[in-house]
PDB file of N, CA and C in Angstrom:
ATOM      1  N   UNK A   1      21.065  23.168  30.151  1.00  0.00           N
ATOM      2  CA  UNK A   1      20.961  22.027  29.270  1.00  0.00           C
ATOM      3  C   UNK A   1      22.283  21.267  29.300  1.00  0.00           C
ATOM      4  N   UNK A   2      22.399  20.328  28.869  1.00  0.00           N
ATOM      5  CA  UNK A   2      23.466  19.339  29.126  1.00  0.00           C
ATOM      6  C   UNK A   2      24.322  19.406  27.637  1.00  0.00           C
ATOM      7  N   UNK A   3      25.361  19.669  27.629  1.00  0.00           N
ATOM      8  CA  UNK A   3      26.423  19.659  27.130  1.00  0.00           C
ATOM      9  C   UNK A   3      27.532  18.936  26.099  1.00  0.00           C
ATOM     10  N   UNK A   4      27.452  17.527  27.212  1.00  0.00           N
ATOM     11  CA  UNK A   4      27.934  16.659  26.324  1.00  0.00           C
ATOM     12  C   UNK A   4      26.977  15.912  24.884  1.00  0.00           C
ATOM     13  N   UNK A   5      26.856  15.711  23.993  1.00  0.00           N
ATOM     14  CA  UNK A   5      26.493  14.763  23.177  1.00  0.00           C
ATOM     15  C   UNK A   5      26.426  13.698  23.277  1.00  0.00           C
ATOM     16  N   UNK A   6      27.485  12.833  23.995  1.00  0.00           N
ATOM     17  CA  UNK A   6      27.288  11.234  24.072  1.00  0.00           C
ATOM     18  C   UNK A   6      26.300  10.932  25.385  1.00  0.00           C
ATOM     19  N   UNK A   7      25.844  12.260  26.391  1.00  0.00           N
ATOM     20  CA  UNK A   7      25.227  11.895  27.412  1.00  0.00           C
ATOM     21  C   UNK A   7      23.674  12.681  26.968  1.00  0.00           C
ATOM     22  N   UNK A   8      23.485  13.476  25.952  1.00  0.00           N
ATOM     23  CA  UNK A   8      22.702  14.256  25.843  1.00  0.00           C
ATOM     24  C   UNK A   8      21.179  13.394  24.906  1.00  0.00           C
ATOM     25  N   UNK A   9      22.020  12.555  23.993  1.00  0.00           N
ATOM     26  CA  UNK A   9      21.701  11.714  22.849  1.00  0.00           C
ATOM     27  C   UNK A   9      20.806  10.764  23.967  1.00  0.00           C
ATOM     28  N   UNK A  10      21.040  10.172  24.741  1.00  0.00           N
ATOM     29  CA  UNK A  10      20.597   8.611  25.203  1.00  0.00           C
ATOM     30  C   UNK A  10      19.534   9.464  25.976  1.00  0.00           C
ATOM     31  N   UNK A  11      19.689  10.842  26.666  1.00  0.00           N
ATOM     32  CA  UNK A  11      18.599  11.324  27.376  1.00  0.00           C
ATOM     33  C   UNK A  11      17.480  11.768  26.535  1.00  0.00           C
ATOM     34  N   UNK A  12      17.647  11.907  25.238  1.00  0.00           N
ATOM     35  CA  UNK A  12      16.660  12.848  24.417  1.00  0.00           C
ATOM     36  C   UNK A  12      16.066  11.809  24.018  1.00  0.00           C
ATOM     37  N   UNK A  13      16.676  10.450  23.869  1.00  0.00           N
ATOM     38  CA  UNK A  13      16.026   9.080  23.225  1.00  0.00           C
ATOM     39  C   UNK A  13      15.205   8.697  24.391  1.00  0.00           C
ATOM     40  N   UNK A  14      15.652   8.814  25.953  1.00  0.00           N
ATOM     41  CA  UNK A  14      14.573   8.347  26.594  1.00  0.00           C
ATOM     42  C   UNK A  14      13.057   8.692  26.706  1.00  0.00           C
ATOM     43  N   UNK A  15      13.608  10.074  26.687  1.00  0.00           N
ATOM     44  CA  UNK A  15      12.180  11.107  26.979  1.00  0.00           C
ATOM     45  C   UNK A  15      11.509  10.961  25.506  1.00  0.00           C
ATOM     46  N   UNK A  16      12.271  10.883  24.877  1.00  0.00           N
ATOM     47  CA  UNK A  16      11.006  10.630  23.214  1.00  0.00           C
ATOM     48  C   UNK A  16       9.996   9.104  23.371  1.00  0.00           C
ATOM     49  N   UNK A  17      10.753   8.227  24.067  1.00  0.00           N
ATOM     50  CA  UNK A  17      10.031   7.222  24.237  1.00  0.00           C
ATOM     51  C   UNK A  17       9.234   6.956  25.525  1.00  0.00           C
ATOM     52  N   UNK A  18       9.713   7.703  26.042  1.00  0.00           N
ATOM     53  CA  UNK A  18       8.485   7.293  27.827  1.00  0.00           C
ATOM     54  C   UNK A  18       7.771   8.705  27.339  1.00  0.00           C
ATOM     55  N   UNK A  19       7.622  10.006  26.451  1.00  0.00           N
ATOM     56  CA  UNK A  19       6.346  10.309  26.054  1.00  0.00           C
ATOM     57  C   UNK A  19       5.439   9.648  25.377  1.00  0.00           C
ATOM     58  N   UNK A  20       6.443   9.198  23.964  1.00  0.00           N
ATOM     59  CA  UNK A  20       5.406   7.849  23.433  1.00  0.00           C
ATOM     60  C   UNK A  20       4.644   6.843  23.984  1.00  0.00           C
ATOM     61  N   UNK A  21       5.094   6.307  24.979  1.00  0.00           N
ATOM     62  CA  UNK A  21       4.423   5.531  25.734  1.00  0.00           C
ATOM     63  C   UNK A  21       3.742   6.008  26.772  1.00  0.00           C
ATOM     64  N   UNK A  22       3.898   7.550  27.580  1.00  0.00           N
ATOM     65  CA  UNK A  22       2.195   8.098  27.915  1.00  0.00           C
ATOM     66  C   UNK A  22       1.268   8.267  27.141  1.00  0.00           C
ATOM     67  N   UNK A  23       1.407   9.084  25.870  1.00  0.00           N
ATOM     68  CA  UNK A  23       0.653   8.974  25.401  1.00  0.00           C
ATOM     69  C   UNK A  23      -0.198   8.061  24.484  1.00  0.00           C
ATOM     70  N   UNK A  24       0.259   6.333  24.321  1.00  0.00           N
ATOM     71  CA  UNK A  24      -0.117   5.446  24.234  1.00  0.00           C
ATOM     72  C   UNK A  24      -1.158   4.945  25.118  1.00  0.00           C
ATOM     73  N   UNK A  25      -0.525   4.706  26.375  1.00  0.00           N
ATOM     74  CA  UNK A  25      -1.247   4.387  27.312  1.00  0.00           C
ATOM     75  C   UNK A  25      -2.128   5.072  27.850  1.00  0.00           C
ATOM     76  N   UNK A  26      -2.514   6.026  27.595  1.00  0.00           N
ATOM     77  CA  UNK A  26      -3.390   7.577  28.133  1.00  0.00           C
ATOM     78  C   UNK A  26      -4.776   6.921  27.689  1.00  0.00           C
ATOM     79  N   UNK A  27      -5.581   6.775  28.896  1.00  0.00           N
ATOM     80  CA  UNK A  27      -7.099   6.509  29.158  1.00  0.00           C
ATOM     81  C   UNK A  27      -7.998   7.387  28.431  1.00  0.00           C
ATOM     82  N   UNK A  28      -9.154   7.203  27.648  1.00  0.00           N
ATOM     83  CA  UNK A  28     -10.227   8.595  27.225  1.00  0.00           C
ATOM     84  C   UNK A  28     -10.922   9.107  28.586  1.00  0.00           C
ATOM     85  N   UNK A  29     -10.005   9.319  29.155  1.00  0.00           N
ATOM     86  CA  UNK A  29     -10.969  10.330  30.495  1.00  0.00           C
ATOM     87  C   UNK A  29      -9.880  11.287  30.480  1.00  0.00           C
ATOM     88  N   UNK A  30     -10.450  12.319  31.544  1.00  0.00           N
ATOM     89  CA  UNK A  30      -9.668  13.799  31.713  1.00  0.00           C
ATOM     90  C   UNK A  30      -8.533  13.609  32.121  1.00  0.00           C
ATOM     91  N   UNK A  31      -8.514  12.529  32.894  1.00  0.00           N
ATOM     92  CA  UNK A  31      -6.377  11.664  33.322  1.00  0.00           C
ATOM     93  C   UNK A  31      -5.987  11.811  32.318  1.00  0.00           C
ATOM     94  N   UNK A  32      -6.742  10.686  31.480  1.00  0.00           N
ATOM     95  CA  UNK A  32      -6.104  10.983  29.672  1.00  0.00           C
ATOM     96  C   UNK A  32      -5.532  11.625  29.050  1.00  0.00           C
ATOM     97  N   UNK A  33      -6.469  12.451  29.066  1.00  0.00           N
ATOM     98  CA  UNK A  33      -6.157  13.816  28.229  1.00  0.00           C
ATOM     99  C   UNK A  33      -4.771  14.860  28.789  1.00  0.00           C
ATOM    100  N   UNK A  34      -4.853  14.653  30.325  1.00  0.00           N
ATOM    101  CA  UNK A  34      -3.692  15.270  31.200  1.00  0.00           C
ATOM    102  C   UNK A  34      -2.385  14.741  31.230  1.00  0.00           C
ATOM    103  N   UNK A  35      -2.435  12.908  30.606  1.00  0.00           N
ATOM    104  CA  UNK A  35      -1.518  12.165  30.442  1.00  0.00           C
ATOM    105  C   UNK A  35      -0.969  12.476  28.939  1.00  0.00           C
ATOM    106  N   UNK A  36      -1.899  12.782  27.838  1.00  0.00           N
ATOM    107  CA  UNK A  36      -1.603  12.711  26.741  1.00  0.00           C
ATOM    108  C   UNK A  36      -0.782  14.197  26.660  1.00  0.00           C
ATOM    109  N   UNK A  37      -1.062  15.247  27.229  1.00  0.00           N
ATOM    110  CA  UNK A  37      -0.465  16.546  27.082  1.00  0.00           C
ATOM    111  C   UNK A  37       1.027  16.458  27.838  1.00  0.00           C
ATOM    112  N   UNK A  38       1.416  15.562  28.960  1.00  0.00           N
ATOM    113  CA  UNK A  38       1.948  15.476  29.822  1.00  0.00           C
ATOM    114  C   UNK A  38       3.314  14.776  28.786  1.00  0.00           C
ATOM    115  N   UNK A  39       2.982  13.906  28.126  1.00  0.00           N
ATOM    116  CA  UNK A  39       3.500  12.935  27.513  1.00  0.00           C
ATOM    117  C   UNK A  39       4.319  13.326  25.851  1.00  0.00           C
ATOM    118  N   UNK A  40       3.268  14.465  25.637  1.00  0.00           N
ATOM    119  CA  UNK A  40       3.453  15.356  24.259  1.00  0.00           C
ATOM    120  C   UNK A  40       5.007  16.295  24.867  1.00  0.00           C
ATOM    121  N   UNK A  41       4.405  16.888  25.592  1.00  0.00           N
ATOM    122  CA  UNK A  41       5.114  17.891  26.299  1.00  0.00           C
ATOM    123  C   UNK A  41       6.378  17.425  26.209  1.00  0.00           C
ATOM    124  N   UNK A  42       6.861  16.029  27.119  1.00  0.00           N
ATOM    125  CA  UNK A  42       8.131  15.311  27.314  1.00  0.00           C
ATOM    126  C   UNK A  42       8.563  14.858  26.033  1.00  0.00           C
ATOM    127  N   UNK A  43       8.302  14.436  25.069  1.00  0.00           N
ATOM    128  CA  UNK A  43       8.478  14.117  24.124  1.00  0.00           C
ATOM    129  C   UNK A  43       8.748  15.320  23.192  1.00  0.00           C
ATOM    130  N   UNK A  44       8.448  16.519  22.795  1.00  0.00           N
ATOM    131  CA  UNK A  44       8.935  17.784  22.494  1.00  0.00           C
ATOM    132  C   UNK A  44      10.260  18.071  22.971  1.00  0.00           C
ATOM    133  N   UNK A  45       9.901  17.999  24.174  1.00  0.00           N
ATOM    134  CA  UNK A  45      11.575  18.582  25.581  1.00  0.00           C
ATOM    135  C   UNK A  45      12.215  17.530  24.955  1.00  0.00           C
ATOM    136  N   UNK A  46      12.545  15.798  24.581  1.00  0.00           N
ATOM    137  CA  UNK A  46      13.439  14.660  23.979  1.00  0.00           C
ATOM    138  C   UNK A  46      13.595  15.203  22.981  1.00  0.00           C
ATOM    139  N   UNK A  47      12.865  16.148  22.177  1.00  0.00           N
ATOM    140  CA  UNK A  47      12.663  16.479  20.456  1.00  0.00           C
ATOM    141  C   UNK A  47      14.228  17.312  20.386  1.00  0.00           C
ATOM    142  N   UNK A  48      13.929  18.525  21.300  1.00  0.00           N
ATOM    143  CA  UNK A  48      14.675  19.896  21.297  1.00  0.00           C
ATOM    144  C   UNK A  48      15.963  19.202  21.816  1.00  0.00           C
ATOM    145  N   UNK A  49      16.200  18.400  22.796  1.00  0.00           N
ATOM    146  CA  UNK A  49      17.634  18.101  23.316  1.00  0.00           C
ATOM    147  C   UNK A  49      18.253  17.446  22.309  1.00  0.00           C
ATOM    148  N   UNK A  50      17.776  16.928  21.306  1.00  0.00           N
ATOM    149  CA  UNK A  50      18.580  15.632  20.111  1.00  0.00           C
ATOM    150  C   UNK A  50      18.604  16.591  19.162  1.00  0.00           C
ATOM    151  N   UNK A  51      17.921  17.818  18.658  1.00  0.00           N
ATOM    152  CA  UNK A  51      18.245  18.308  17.530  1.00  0.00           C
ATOM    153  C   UNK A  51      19.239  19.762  17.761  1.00  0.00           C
ATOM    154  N   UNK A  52      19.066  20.402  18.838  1.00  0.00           N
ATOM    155  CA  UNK A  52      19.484  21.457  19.351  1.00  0.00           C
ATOM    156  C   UNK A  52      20.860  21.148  19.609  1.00  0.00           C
ATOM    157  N   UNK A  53      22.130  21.826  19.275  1.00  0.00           N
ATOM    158  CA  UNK A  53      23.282  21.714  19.222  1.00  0.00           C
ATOM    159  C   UNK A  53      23.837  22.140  20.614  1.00  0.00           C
ATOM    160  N   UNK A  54      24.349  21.814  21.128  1.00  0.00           N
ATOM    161  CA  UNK A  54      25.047  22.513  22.622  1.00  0.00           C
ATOM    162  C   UNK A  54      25.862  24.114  22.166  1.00  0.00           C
ATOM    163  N   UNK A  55      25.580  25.085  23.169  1.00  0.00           N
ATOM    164  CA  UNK A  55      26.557  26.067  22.838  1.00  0.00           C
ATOM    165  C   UNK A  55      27.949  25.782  24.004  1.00  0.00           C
ATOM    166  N   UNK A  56      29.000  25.650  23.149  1.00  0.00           N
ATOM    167  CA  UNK A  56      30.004  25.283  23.849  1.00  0.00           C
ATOM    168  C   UNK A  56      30.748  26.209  23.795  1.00  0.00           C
ATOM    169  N   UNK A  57      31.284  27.337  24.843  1.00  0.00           N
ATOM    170  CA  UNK A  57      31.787  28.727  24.900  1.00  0.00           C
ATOM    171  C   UNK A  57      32.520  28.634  25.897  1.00  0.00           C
TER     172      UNK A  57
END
């Protein structure tokens, strides 16, 4: 996991928002549904990097 904070912050903000926006854009077909999990998923992983503290040792 990445370390710094000032580089860690802008990455966790991206991935929270290009999940939001798969799963916006996610079709009602089985793509959909593969987009919407796909999109959840990345957006969790943005969740954990912005709240999760770096261990710095």
């Amino acid at each position: 996991m990445l370390r710094k904070p000032n580089i860690r912050r802008p990455i966790a903000a991206l991935l929270m928002i290009l999940g939001a926006i798969m799963m916006f854009l996610a079709p009602e077909a089985w793509i959909g549904a593969i987009l919407l999990v796909l999109g959840l998923s990345i957006e969790l992983i943005g969740i954990s990097m912005r709240t999760h503290p770096s261990h710095d040792q």
